[in-house]
C-alpha atoms as a PDB file:
ATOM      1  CA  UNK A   1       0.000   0.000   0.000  1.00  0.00           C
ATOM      2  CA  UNK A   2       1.633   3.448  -0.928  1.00  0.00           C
ATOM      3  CA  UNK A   3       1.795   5.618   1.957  1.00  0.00           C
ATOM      4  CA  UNK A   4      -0.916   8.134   2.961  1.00  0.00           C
ATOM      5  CA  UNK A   5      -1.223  11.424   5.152  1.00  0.00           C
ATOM      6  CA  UNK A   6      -4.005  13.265   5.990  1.00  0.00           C
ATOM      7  CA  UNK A   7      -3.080  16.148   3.177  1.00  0.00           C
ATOM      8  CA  UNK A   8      -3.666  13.808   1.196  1.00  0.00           C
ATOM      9  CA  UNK A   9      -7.017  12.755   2.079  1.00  0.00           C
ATOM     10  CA  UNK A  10      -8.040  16.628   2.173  1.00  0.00           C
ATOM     11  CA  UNK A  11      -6.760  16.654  -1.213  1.00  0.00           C
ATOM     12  CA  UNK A  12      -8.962  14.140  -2.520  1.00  0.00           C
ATOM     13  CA  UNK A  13     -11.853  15.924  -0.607  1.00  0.00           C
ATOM     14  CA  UNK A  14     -11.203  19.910  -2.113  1.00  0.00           C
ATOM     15  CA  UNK A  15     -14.924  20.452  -2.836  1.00  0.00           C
ATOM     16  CA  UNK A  16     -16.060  18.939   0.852  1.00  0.00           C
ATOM     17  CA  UNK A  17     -12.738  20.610   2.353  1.00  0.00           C
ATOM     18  CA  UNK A  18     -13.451  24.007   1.053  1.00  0.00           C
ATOM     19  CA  UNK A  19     -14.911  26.726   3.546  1.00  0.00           C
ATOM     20  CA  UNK A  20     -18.062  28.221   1.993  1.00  0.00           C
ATOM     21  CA  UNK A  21     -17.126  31.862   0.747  1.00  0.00           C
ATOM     22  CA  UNK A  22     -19.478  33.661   3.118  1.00  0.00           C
ATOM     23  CA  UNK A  23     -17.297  32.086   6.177  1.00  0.00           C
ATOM     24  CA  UNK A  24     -13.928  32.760   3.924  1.00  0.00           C
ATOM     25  CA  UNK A  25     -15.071  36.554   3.633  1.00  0.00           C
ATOM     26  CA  UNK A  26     -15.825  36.528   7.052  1.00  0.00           C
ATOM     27  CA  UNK A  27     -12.822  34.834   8.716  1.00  0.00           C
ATOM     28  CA  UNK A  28     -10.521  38.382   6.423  1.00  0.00           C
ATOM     29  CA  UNK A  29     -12.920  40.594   8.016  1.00  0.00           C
ATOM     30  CA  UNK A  30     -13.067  39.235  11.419  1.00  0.00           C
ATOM     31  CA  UNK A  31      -9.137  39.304  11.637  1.00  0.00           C
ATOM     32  CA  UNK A  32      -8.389  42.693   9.931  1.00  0.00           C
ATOM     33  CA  UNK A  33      -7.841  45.210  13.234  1.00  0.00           C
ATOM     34  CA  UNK A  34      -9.510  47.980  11.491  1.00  0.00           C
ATOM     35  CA  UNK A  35     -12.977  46.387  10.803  1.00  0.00           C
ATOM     36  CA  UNK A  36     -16.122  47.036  12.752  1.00  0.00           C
ATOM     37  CA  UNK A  37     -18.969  45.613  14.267  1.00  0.00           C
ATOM     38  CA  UNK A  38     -21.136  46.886  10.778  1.00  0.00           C
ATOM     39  CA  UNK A  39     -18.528  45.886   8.454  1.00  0.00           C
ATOM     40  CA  UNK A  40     -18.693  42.482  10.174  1.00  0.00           C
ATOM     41  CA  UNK A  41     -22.684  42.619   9.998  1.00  0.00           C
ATOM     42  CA  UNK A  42     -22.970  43.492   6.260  1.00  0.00           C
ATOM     43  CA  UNK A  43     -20.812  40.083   5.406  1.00  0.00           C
ATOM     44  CA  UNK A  44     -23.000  38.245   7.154  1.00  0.00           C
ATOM     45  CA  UNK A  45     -26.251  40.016   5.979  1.00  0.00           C
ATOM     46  CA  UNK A  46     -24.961  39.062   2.215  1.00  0.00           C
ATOM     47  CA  UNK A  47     -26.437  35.734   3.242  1.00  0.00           C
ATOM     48  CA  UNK A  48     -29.952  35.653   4.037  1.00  0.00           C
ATOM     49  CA  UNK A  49     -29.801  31.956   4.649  1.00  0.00           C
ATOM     50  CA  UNK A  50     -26.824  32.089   7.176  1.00  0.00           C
ATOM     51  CA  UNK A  51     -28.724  35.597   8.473  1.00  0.00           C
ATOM     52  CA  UNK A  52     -31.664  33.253   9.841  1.00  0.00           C
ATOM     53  CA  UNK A  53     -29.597  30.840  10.749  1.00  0.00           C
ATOM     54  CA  UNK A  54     -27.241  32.508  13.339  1.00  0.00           C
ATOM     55  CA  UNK A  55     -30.587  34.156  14.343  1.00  0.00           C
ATOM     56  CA  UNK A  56     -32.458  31.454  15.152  1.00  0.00           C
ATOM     57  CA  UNK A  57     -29.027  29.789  17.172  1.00  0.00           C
ATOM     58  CA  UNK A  58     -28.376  33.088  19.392  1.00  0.00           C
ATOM     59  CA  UNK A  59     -32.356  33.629  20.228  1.00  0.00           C
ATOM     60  CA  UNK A  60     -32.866  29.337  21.175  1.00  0.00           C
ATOM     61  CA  UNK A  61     -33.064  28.607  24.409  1.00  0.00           C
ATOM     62  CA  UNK A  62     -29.555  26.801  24.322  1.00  0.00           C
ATOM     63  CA  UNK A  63     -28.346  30.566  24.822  1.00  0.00           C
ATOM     64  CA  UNK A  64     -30.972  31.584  26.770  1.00  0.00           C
ATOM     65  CA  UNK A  65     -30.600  35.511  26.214  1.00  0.00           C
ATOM     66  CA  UNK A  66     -33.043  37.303  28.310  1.00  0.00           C
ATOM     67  CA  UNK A  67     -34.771  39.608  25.400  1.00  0.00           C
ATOM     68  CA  UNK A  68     -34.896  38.753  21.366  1.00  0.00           C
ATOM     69  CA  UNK A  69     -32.449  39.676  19.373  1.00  0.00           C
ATOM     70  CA  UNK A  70     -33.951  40.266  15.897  1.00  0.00           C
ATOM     71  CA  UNK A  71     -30.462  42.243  13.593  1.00  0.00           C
ATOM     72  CA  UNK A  72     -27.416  40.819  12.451  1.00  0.00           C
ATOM     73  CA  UNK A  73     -25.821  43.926  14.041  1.00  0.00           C
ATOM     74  CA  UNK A  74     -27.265  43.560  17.749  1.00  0.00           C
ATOM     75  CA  UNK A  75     -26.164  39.301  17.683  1.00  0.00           C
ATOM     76  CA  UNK A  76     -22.470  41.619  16.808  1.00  0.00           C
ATOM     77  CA  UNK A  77     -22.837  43.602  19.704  1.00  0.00           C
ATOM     78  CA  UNK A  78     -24.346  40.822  22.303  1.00  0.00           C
ATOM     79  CA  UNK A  79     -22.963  37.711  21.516  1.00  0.00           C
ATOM     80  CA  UNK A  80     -19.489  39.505  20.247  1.00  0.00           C
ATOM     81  CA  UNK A  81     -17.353  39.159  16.734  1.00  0.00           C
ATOM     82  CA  UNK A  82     -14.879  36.128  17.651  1.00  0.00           C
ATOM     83  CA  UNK A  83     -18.366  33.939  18.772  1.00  0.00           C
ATOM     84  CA  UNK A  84     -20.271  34.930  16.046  1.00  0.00           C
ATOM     85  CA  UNK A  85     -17.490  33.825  13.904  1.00  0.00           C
ATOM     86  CA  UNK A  86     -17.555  30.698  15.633  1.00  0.00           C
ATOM     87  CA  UNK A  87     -21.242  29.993  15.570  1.00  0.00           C
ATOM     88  CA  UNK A  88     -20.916  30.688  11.768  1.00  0.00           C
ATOM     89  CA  UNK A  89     -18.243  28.303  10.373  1.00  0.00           C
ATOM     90  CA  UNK A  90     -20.347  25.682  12.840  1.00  0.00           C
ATOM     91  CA  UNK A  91     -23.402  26.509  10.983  1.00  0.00           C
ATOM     92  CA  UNK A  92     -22.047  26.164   7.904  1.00  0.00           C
ATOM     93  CA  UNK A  93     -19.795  23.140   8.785  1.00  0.00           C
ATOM     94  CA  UNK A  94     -23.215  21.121   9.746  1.00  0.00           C
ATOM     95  CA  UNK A  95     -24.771  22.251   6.548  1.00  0.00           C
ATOM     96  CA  UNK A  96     -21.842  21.041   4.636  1.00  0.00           C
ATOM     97  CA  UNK A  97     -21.462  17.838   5.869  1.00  0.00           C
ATOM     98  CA  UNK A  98     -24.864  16.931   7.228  1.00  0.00           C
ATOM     99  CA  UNK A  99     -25.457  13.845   3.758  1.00  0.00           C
ATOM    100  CA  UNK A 100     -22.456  12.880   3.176  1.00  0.00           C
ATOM    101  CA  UNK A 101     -23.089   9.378   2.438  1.00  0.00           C
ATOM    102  CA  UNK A 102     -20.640   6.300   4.439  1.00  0.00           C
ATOM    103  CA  UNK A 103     -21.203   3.172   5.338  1.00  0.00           C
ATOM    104  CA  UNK A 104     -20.192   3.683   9.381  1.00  0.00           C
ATOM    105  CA  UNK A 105     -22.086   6.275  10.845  1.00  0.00           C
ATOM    106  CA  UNK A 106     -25.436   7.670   9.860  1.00  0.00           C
ATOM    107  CA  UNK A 107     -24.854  11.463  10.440  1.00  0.00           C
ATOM    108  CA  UNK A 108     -27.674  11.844  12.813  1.00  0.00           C
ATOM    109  CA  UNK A 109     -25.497   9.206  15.111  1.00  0.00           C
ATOM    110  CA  UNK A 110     -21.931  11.187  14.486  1.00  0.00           C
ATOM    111  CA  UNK A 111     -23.660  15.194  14.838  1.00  0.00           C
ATOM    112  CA  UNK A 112     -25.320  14.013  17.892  1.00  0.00           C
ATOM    113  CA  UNK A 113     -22.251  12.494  19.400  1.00  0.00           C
ATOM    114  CA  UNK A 114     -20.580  15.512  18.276  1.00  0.00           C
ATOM    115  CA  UNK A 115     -22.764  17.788  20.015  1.00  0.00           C
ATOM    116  CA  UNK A 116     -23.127  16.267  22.990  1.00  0.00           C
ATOM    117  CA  UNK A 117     -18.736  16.828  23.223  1.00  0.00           C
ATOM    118  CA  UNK A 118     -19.535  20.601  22.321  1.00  0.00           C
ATOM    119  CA  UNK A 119     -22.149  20.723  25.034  1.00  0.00           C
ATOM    120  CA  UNK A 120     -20.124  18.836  27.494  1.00  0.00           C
ATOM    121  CA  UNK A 121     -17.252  20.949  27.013  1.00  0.00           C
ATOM    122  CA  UNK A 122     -18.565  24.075  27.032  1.00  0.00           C
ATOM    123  CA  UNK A 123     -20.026  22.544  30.999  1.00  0.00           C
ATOM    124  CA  UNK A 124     -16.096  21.709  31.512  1.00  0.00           C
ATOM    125  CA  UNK A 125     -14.783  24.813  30.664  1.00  0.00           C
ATOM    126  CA  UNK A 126     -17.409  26.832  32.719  1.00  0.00           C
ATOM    127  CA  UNK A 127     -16.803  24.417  35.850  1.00  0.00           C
ATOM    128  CA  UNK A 128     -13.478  25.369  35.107  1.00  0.00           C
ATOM    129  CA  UNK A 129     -13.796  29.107  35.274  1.00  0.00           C
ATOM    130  CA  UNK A 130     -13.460  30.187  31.633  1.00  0.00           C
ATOM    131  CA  UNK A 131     -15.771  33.208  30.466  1.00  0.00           C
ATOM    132  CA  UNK A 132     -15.453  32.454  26.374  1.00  0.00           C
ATOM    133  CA  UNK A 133     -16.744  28.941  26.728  1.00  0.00           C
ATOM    134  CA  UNK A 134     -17.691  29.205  22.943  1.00  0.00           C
ATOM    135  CA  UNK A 135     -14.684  28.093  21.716  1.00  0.00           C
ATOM    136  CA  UNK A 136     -14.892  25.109  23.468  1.00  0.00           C
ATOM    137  CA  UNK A 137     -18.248  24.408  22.503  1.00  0.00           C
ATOM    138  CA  UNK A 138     -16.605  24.930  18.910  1.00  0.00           C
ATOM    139  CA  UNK A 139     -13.659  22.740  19.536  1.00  0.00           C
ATOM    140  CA  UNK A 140     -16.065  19.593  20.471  1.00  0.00           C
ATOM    141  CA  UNK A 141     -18.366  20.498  17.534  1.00  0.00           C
ATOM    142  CA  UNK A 142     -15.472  20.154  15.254  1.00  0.00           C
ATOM    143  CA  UNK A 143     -13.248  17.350  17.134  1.00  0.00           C
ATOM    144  CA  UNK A 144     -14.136  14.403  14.904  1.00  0.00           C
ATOM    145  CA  UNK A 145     -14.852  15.572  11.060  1.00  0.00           C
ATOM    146  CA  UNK A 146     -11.498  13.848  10.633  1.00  0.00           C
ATOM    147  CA  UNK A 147     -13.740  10.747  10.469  1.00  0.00           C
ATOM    148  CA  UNK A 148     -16.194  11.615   7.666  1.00  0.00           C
ATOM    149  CA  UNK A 149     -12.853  12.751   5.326  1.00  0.00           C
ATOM    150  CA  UNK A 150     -11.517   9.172   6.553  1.00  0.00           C
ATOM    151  CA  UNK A 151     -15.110   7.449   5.623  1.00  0.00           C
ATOM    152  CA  UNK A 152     -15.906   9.017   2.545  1.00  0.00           C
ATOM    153  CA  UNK A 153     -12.370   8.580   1.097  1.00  0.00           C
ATOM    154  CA  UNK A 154     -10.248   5.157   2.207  1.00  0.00           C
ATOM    155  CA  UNK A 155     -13.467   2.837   3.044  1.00  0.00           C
ATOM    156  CA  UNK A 156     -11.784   0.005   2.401  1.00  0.00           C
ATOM    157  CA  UNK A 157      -9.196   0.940   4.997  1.00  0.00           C
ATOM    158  CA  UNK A 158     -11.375   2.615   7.649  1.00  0.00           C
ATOM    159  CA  UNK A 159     -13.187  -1.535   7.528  1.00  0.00           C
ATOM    160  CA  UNK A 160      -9.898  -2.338   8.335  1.00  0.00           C
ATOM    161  CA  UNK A 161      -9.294  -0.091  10.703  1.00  0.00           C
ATOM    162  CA  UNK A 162     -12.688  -0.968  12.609  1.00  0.00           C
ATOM    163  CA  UNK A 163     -11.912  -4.841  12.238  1.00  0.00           C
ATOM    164  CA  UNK A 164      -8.120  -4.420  14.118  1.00  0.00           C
ATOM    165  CA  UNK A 165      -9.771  -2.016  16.383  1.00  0.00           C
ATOM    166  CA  UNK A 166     -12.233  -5.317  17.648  1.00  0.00           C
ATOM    167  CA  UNK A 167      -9.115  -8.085  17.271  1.00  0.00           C
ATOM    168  CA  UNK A 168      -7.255  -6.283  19.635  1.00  0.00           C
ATOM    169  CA  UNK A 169      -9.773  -4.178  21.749  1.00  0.00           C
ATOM    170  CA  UNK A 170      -8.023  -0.942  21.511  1.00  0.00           C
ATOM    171  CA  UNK A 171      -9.707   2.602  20.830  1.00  0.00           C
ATOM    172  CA  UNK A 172     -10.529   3.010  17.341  1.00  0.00           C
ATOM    173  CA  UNK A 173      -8.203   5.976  16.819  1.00  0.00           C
ATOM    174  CA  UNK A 174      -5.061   3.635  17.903  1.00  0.00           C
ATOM    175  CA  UNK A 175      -6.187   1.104  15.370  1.00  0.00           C
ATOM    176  CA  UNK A 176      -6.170   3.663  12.549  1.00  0.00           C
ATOM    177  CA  UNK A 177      -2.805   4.945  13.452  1.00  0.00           C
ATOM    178  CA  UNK A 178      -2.048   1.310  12.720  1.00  0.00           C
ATOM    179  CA  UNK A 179      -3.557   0.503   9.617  1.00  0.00           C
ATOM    180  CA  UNK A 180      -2.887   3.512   7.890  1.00  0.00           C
ATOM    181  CA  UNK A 181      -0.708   5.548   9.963  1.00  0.00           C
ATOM    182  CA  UNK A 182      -2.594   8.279  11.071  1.00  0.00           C
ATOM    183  CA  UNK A 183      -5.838   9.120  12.862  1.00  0.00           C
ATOM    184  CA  UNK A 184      -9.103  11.287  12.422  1.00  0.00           C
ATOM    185  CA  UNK A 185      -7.599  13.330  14.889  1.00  0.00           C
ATOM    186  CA  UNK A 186      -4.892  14.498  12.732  1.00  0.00           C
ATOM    187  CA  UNK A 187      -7.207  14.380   9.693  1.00  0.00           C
ATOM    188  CA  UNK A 188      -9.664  16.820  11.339  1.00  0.00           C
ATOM    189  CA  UNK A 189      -7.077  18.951  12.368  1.00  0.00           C
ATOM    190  CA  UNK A 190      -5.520  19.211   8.723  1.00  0.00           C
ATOM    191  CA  UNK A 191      -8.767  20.530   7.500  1.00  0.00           C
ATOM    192  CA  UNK A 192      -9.089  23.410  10.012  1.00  0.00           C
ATOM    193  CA  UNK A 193      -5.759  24.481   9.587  1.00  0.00           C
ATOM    194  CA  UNK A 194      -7.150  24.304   5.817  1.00  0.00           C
ATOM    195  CA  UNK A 195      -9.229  26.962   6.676  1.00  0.00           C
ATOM    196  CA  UNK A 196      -7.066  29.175   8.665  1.00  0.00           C
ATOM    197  CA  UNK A 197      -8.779  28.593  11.815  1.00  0.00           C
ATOM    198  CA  UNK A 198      -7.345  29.775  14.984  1.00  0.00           C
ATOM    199  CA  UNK A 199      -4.198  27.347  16.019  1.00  0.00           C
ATOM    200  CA  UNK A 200      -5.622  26.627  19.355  1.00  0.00           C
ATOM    201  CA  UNK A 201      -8.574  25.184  17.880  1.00  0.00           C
ATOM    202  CA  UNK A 202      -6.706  22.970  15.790  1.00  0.00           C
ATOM    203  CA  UNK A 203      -4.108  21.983  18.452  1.00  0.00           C
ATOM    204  CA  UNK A 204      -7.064  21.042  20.604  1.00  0.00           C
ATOM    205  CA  UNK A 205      -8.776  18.726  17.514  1.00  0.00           C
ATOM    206  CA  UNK A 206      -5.268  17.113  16.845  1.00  0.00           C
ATOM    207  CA  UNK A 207      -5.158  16.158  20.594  1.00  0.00           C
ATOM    208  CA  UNK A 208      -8.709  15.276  21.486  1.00  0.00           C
ATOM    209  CA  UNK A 209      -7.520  11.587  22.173  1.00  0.00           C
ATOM    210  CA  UNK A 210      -3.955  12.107  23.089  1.00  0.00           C
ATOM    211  CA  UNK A 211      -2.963  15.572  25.322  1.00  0.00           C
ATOM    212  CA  UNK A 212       0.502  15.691  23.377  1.00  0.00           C
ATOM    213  CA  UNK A 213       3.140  18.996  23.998  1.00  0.00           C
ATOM    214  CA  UNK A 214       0.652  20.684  26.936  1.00  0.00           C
ATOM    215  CA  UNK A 215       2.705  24.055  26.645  1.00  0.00           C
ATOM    216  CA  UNK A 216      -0.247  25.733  23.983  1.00  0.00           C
ATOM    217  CA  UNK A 217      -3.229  26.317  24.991  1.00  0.00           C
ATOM    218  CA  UNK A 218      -3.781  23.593  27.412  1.00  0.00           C
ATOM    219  CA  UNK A 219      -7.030  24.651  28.731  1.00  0.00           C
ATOM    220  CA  UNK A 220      -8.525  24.280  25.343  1.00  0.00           C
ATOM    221  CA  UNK A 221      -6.844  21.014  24.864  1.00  0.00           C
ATOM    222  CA  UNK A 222      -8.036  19.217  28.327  1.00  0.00           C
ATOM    223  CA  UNK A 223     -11.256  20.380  28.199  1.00  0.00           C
ATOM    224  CA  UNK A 224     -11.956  18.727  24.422  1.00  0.00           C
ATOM    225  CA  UNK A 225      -9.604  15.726  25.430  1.00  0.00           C
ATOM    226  CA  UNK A 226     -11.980  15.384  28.724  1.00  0.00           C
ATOM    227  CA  UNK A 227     -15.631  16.236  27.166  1.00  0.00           C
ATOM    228  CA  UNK A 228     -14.688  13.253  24.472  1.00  0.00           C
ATOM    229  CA  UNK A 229     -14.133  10.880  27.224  1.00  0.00           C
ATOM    230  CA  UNK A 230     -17.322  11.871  29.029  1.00  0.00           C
ATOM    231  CA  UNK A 231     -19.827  12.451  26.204  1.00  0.00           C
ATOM    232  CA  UNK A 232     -18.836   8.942  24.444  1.00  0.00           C
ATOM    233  CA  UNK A 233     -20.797   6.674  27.006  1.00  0.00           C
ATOM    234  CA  UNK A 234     -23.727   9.068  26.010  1.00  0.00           C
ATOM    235  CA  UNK A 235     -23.940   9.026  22.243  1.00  0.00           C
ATOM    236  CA  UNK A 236     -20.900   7.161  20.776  1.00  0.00           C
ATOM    237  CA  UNK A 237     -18.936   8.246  17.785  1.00  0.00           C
ATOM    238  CA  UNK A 238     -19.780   4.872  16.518  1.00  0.00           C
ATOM    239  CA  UNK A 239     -22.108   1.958  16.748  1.00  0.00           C
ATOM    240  CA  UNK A 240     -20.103  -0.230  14.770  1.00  0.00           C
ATOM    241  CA  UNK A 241     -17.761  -0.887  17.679  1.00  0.00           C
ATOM    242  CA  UNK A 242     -17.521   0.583  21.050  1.00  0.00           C
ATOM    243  CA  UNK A 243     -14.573   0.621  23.562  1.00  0.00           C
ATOM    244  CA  UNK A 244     -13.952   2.719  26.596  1.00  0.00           C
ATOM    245  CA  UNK A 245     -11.660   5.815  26.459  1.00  0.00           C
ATOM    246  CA  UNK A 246      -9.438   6.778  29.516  1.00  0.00           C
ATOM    247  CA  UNK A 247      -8.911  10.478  31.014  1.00  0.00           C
ATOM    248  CA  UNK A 248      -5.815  11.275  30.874  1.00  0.00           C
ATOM    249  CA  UNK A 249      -4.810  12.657  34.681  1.00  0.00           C
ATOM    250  CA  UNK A 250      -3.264  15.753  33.421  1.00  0.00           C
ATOM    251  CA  UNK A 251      -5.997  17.223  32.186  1.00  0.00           C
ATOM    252  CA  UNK A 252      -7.700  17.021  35.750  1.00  0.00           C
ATOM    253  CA  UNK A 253      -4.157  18.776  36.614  1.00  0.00           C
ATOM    254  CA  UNK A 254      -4.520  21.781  34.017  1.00  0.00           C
ATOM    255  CA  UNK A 255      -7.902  22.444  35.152  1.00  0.00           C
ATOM    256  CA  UNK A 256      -7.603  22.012  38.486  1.00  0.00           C
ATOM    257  CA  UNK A 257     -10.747  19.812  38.930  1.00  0.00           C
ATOM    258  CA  UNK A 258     -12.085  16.409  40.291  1.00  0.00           C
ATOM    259  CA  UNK A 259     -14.051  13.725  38.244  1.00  0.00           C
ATOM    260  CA  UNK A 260     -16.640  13.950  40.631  1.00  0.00           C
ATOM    261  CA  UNK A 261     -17.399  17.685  39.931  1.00  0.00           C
ATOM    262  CA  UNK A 262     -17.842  16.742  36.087  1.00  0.00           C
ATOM    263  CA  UNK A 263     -19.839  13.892  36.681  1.00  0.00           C
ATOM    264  CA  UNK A 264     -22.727  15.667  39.050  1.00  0.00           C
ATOM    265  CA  UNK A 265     -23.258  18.505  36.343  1.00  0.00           C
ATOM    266  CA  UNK A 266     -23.790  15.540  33.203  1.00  0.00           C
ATOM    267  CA  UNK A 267     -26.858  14.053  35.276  1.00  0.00           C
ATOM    268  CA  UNK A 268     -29.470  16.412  33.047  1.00  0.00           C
ATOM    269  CA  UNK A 269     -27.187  16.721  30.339  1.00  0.00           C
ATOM    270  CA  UNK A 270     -29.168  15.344  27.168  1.00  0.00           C
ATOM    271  CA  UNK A 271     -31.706  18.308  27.475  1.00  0.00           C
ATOM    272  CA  UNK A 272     -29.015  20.809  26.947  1.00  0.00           C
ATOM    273  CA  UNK A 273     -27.787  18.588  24.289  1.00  0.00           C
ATOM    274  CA  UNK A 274     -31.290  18.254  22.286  1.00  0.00           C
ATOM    275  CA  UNK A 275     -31.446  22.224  23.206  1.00  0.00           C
ATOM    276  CA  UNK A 276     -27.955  23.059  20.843  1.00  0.00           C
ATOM    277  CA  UNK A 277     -29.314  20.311  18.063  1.00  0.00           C
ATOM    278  CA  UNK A 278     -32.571  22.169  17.990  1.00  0.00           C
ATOM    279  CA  UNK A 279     -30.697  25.653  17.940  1.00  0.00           C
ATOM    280  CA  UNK A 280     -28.671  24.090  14.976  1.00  0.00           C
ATOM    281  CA  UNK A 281     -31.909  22.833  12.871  1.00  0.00           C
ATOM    282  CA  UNK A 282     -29.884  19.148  13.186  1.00  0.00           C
ATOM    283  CA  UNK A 283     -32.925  16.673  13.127  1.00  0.00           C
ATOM    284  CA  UNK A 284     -32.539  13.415  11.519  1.00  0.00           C
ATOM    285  CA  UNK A 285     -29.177  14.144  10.367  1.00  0.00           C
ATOM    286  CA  UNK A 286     -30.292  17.331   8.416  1.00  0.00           C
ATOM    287  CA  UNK A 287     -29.642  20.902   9.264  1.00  0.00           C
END
């Protein structure tokens, strides 16, 4: 078998690995210093579709703002540039990949288990005293679209990949690392730094499963790593095989908390999680 990377995979995925131009246009105008609030506004307002959208996210009662926010500019002003951003590309993201047809996940099964990471880490990172807990809500949104480049792309591997995973009861991400020498981690983080997104985010997708170098960002890194571990006994990544994932004790260190703490906030968990899929318009795999 000729070797493979994840560029590669992206490569033979430009169409699905492209960032719609709305989010492009809005990534240059959200980093250029000398843009405003309107300037920011009027991108987004160039889409009526994404318009309703990010609307109907920032006025569900996921975010539970007190009083309706009914302009483009006001979400700006309320909800802030950086987290509008954010709520964007996942928006889009969802839209882009909700059909994509595979043979190992139905996409109802993989955006639920992918929300209820988002929802558990954005729980972890407020235990853990962080004010923009969007970003971590972002971070588990995004952790595994890795897999869906891997599924739709090397089948035929990914089978074998699931089938070593079973012989030798190991996580599925260790088995791909042994079939083909990488893992979804590492493919999923490839495609956001694709798209320019921030490096933090992408750090913290390449290390969802594995904590790696903890000198960047390791908030942002433990609390995806941790609300992976947590949310998969909810709603698995995967139905085709199933195997427990171990904590790793230094993220407990970097955010300076206790299992138990995590455990008692999860017990009413799935109504916040059906809350974010119904702010998302994700029903039956479909946004």
């Amino acid at each position: 078998m000729a070797s493979l990377s994840p560029e590669d995979l992206i490569k033979q995925n430009v169409e699905l690995a492209s960032l719609p131009e709305i989010i492009v246009k809005l990534n240059q105008v959200v980093d250029d210093p000398f843009s405003t609030a309107q300037d920011i506004s009027d991108i987004i307002s160039e889409d009526p579709s994404l318009t309703a959208r990010l609307l109907r996210i920032v006025n569900s009662p996921f975010y539970g703002f007190p009083s309706q926010i009914d302009t483009v500019s006001l979400a700006v002003t309320i909800v802030g540039t950086q987290q509008l951003r954010l709520l964007a590309l996942a928006s889009s993201t969802i839209r882009q990949f909700a059909n994509l047809p595979n043979q190992f996940v139905t996409m109802e099964t993989f955006w639920r288990h992918s929300f209820s990471v988002a929802v558990v880490a954005r729980t972890i990172a407020s235990k853990a005293g962080q004010a923009d807990s969007e970003q971590y809500f972002i971070a588990g949104l995004l952790h595994d679209l890795g897999s869906l480049i891997i599924y739709s792309t090397i089948p035929t591997l990914a089978t074998e990949a699931i089938a070593h995973a079973r012989r030798k009861e190991i996580p599925l991400y260790q088995a791909e690392r042994a079939v083909f020498g990488f893992d979804h981690a590492m493919v999923g983080a490839t495609l956001l730094r694709r798209w320019n997104l921030p490096e933090p985010l992408v750090e913290a997708v390449a290390c969802h499963h594995d904590l790696g170098e903890i000198e960047a960002t390791p908030r942002l890194k433990a609390v995806t790593h941790l609300a992976n571990v947590f949310a998969n006994p909810l709603n698995p990544s995967l139905l085709l095989y199933r195997h427990t994932l171990e904590a790793d004790p230094q993220a407990w260190e970097i955010l300076e908390l206790e299992s138990d703490t995590i455990e008692e906030s999860l017990d009413d968990i799935e109504k916040e999680i059906n809350e974010a899929i119904s702010a998302f318009s994700l029903q039956s795999g479909a946004a």
